[in-house]
N, C-alpha and C. Protein backbone atom coordinates (compact mmCIF):
# COMPACT_ATOMS: atom_id res chain seq x y z
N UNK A 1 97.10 48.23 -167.58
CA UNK A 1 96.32 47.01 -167.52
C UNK A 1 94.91 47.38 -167.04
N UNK A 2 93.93 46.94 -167.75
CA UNK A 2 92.25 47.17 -167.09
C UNK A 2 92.16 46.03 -166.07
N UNK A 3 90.75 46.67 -165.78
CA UNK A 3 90.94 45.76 -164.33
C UNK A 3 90.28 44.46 -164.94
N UNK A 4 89.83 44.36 -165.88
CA UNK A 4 89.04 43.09 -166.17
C UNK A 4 90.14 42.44 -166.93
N UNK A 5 90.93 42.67 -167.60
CA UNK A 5 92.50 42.03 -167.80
C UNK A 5 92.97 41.22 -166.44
N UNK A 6 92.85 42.27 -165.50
CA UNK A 6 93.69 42.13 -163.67
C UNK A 6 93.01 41.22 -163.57
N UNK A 7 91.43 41.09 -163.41
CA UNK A 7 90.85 40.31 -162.69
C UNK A 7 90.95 39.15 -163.60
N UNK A 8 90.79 38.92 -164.30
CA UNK A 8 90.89 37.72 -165.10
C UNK A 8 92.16 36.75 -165.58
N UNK A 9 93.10 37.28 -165.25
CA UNK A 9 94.79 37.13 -165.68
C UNK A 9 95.26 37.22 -164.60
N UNK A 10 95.32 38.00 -163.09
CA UNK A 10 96.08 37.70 -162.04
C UNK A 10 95.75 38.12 -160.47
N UNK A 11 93.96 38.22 -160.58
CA UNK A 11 93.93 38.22 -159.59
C UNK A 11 93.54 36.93 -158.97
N UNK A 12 93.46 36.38 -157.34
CA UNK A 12 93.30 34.94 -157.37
C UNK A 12 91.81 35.12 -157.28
N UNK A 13 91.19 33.84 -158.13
CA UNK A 13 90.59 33.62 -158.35
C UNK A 13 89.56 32.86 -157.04
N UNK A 14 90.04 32.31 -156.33
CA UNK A 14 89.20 31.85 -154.93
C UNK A 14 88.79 33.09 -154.48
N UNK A 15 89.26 34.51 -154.18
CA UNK A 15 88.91 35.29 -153.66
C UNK A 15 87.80 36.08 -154.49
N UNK A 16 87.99 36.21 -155.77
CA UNK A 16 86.68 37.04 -156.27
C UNK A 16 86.32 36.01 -157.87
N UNK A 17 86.47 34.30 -157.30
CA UNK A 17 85.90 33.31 -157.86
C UNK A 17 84.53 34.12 -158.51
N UNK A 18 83.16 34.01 -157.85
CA UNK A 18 82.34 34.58 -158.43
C UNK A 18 81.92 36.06 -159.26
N UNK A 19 82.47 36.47 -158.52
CA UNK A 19 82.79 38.23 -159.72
C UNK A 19 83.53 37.50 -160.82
N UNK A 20 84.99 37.03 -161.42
CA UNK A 20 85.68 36.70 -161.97
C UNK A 20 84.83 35.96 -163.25
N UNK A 21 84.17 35.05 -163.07
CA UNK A 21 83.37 33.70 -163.55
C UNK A 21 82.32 34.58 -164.19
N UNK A 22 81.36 35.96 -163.24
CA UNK A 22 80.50 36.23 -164.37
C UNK A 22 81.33 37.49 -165.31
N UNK A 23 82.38 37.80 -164.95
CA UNK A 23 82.51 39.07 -166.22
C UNK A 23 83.49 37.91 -167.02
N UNK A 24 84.22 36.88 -166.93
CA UNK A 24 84.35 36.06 -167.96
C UNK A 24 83.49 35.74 -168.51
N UNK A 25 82.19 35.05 -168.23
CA UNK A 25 81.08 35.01 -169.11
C UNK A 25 80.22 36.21 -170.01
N UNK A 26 80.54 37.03 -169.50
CA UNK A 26 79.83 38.53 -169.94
C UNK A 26 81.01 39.38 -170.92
N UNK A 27 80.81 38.76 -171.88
CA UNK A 27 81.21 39.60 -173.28
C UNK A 27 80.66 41.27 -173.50
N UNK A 28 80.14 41.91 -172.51
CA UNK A 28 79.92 43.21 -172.30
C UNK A 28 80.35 43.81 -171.34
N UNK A 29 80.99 42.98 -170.21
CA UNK A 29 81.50 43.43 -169.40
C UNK A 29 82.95 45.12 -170.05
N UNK A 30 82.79 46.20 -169.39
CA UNK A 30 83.70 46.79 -170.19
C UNK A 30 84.98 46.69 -169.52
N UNK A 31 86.05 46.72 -170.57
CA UNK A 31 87.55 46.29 -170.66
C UNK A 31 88.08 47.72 -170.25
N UNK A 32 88.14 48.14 -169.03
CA UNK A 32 88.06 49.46 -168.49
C UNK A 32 88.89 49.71 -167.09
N UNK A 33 89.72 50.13 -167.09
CA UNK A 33 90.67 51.22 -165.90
C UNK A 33 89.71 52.08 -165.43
N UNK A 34 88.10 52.31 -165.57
CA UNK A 34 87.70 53.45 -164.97
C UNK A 34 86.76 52.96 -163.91
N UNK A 35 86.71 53.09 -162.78
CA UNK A 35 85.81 52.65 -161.52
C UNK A 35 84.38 53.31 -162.02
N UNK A 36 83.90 54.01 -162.38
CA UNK A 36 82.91 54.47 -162.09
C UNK A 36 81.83 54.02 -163.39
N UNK A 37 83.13 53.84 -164.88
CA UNK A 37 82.17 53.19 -165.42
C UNK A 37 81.88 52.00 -165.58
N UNK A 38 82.34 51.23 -164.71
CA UNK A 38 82.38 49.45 -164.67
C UNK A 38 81.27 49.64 -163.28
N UNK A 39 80.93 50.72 -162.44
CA UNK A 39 79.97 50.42 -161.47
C UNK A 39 78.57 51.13 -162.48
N UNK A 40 78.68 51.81 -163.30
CA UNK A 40 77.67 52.03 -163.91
C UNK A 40 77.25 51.01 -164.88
N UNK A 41 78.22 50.33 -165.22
CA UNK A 41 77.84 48.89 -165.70
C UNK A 41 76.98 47.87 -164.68
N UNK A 42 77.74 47.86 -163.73
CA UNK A 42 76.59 46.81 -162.71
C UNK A 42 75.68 47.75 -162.14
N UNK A 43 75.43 48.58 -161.61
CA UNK A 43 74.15 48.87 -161.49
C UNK A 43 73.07 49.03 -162.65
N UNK A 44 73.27 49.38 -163.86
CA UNK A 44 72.75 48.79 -165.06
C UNK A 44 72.27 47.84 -165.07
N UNK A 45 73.01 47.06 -165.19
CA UNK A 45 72.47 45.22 -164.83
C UNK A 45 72.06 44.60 -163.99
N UNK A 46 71.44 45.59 -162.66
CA UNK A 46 71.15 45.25 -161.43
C UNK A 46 71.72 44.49 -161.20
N UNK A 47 72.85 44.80 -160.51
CA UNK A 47 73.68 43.56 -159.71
C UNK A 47 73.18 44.13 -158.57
N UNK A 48 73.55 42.78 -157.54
CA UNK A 48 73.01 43.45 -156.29
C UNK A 48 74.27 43.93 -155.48
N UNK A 49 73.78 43.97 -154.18
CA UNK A 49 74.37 44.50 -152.96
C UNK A 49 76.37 43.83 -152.95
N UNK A 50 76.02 42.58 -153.00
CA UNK A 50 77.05 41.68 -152.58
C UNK A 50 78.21 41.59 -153.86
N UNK A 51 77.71 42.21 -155.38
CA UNK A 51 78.45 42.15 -156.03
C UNK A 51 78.86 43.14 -156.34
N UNK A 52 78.44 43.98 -155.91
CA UNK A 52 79.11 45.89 -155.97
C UNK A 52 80.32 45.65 -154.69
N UNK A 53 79.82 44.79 -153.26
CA UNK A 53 81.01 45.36 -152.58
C UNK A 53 82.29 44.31 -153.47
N UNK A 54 81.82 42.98 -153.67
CA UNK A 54 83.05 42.39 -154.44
C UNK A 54 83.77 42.85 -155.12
N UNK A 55 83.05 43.58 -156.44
CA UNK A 55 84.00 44.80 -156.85
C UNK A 55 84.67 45.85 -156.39
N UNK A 56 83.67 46.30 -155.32
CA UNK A 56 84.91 47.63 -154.74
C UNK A 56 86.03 46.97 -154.23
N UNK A 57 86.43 45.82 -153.35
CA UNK A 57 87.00 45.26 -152.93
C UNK A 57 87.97 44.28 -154.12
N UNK A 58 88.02 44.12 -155.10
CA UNK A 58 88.55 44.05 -156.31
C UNK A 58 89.17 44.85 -156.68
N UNK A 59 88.61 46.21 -156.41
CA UNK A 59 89.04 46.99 -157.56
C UNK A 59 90.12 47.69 -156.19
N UNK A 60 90.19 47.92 -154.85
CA UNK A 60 91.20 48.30 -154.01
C UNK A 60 92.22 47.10 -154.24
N UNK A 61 92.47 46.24 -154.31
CA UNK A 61 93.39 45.15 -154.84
C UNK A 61 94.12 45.47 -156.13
N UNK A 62 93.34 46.00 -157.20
CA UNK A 62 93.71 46.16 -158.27
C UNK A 62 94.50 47.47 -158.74
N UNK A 63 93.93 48.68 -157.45
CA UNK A 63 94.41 49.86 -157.51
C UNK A 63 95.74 49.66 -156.69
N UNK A 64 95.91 49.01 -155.46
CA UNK A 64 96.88 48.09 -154.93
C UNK A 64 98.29 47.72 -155.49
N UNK A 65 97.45 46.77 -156.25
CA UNK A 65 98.46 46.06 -157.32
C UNK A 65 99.17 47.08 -158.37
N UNK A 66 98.40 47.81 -159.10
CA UNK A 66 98.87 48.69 -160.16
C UNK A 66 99.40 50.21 -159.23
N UNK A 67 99.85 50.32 -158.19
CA UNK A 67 100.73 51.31 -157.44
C UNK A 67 99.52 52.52 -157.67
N UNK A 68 98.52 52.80 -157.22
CA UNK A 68 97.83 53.66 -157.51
C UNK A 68 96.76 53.81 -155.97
N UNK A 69 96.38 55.15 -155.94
CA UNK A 69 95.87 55.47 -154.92
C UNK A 69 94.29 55.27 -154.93
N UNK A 70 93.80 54.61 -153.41
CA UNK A 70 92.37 54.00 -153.41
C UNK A 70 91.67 55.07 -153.06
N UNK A 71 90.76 55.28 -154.22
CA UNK A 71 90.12 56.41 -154.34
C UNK A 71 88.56 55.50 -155.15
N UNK A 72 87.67 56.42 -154.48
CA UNK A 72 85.81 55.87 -154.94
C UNK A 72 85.23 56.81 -154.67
């Protein structure tokens, strides 16, 4: 499962409501299992400060969830 599957299909949504809402809106967002190229995606797009940690913090949930070791 990618994490933008995860995040969009079962992670809760109050908690990463705003991350969630813009890569649903963002049809470029990439459909990707790989951490480093979904952060090279937002820093690309200048995201700022507050939405890089949302994601890291997403994506330890997601590594979490899918039995896998939290690694960045």
């Amino acid at each position: 499962m990618t994490f933008k599957y995860w995040l969009l299909n079962c992670s809760d949504w109050a908690e990463y409501g705003f991350l969630s809402t813009d890569v649903a809106e963002d049809e470029t967002f990439p459909d990707s299992d790989n951490y480093f190229e979904i952060m090279l995606y937002l820093i690309n797009q200048n995201a700022g400060e507050w939405s890089k940690q949302m994601f890291n913090d997403a994506w330890n949930e997601y590594l979490t969830v899918q039995g896998k070791e939290l690694a960045q």
